[in-house]
Protein backbone atom coordinates (compact mmCIF):
# COMPACT_ATOMS: atom_id res chain seq x y z
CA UNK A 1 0.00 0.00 0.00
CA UNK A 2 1.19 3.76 -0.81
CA UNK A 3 1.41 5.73 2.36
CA UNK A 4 -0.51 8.83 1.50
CA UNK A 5 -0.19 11.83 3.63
CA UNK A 6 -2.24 12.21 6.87
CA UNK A 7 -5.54 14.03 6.20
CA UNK A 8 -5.23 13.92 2.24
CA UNK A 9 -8.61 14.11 0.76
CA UNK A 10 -9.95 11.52 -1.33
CA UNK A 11 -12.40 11.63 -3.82
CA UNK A 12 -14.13 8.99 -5.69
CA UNK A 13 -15.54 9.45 -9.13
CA UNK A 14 -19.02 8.13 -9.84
CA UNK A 15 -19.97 6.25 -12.36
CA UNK A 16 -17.38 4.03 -14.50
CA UNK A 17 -14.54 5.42 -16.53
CA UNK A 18 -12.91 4.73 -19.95
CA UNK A 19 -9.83 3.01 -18.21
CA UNK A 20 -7.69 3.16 -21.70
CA UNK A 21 -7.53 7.23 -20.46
CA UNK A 22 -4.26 7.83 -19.08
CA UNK A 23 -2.75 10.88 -16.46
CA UNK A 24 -3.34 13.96 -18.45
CA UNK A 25 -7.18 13.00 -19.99
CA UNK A 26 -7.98 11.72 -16.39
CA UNK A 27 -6.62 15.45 -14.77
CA UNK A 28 -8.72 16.73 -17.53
CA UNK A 29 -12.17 15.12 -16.17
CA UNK A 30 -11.13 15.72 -12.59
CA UNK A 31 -10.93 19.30 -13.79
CA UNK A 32 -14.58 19.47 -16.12
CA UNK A 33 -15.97 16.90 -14.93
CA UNK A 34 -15.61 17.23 -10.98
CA UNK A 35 -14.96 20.88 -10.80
CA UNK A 36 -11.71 19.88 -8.98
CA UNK A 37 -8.47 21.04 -9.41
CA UNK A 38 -5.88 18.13 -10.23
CA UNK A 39 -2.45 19.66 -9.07
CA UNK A 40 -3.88 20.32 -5.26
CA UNK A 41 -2.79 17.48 -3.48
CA UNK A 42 -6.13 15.20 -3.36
CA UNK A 43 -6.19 11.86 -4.40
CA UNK A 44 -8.94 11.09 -7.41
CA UNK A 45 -10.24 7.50 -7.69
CA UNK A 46 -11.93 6.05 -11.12
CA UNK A 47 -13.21 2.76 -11.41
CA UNK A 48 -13.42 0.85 -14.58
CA UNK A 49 -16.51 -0.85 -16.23
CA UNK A 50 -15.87 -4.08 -15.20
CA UNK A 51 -15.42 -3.04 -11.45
CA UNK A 52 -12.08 -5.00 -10.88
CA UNK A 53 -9.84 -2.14 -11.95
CA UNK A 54 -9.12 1.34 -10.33
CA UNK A 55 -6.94 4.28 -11.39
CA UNK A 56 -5.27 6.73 -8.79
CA UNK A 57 -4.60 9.90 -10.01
CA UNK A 58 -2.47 12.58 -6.87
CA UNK A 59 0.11 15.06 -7.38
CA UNK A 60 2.22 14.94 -4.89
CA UNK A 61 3.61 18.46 -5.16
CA UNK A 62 6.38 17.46 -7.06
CA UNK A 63 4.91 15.62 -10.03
CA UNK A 64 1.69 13.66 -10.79
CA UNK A 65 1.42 10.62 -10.20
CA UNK A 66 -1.06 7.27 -11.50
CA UNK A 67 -1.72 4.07 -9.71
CA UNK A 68 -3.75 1.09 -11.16
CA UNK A 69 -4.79 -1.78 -9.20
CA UNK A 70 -6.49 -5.13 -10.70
CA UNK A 71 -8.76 -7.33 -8.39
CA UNK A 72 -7.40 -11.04 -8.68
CA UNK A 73 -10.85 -11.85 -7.83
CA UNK A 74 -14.23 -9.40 -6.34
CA UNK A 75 -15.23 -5.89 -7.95
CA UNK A 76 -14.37 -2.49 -5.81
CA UNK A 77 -17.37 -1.53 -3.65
CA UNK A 78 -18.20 1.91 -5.64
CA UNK A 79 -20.38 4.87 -4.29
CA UNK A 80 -23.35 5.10 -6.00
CA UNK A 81 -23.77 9.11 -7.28
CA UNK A 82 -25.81 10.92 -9.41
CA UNK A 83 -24.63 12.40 -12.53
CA UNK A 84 -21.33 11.29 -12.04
CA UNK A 85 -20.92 13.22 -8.90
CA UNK A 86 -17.71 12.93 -6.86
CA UNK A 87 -17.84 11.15 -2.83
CA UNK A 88 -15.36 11.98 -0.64
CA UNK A 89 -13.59 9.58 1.76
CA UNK A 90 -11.15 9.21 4.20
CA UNK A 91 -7.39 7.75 3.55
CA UNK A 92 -8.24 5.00 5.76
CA UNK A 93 -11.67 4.45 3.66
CA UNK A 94 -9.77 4.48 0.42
CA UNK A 95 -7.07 1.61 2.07
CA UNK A 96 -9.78 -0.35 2.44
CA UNK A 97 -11.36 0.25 -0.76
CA UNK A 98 -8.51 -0.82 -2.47
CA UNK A 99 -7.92 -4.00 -0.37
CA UNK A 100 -11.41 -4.99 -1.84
CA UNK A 101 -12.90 -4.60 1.47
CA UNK A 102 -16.31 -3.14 1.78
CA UNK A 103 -15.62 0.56 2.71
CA UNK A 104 -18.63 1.85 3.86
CA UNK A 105 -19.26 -0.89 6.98
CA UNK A 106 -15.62 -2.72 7.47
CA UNK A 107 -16.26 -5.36 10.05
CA UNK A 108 -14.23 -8.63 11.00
CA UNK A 109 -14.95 -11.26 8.53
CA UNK A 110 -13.26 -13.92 11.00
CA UNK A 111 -13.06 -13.09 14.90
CA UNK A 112 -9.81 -12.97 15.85
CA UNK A 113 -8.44 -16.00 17.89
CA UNK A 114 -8.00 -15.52 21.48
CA UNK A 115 -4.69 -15.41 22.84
CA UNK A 116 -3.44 -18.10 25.58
C-alpha cells in the first residue's frame, strides 16, 4: 500500500470510466468533470466498467502521479452518485477500498483468535 499523507482528501468518481484514459485525460475530467483542481494534493479514484480495476490519479507536489490496481478476484465496492458526482472519503476508507474490502461498513470477517 502507498502511504498517503495524513488528512489527504480523497475523492471517488461516480460512475465508471474509460480506463484506456491515461494521467493527463484523467486530470482533464477531474478538472470538467468534478470541478476539482488536479495539481492540489487530493487523491482522485476512477473505477473501470468491469469493477475490478481502479486508477489513482495525486500530485504529490512534485509531479503527478497514477496508480492502477487489478482485483485477482471481487469488484471495488463503488459509491453510488448521481450524474457522475464525486464522494469523498477518508485515507483509511480508500485503504480499504482498495484492499477490496467493503468501505462503507468494514467489520471482521473472521473473529480474531484468542490469545493463551
Amino acid at each position: 500500500m502507498i502511504a498517503f499523507p495524513a488528512g489527504v482528501r480523497v475523492w471517488i468518481a461516480g460512475g465508471v470510466t474509460d480506463m484506456r484514459r491515461g494521467m493527463n485525460t484523467l486530470a482533464l475530467q477531474v478538472q470538467q468533470g468534478l470541478g476539482r483542481d488536479p495539481h492540489a494534493g487530493e487523491i482522485f479514484c476512477f473505477r473501470g466498467r468491469k469493477g475490478d480495476l481502479v486508477k489513482l490519479l495525486w500530485h504529490d507536489g512534485v509531479g503527478m502521479s497514477l496508480y492502477t490496481k487489478r482485483l485477482e478476484a471481487g469488484k471495488f465496492i463503488w459509491p453510488v452518485s448521481r450524474s457522475g458526482e464525486a464522494v469523498q472519503v477518508s485515507a483509511a476508507q480508500l485503504g480499504y477500498l482498495l484492499e477490496g474490502i467493503d468501505w462503507r461498513n468494514p467489520r471482521w470477517t473472521q473473529l480474531p483468535a484468542k490469545a493463551g
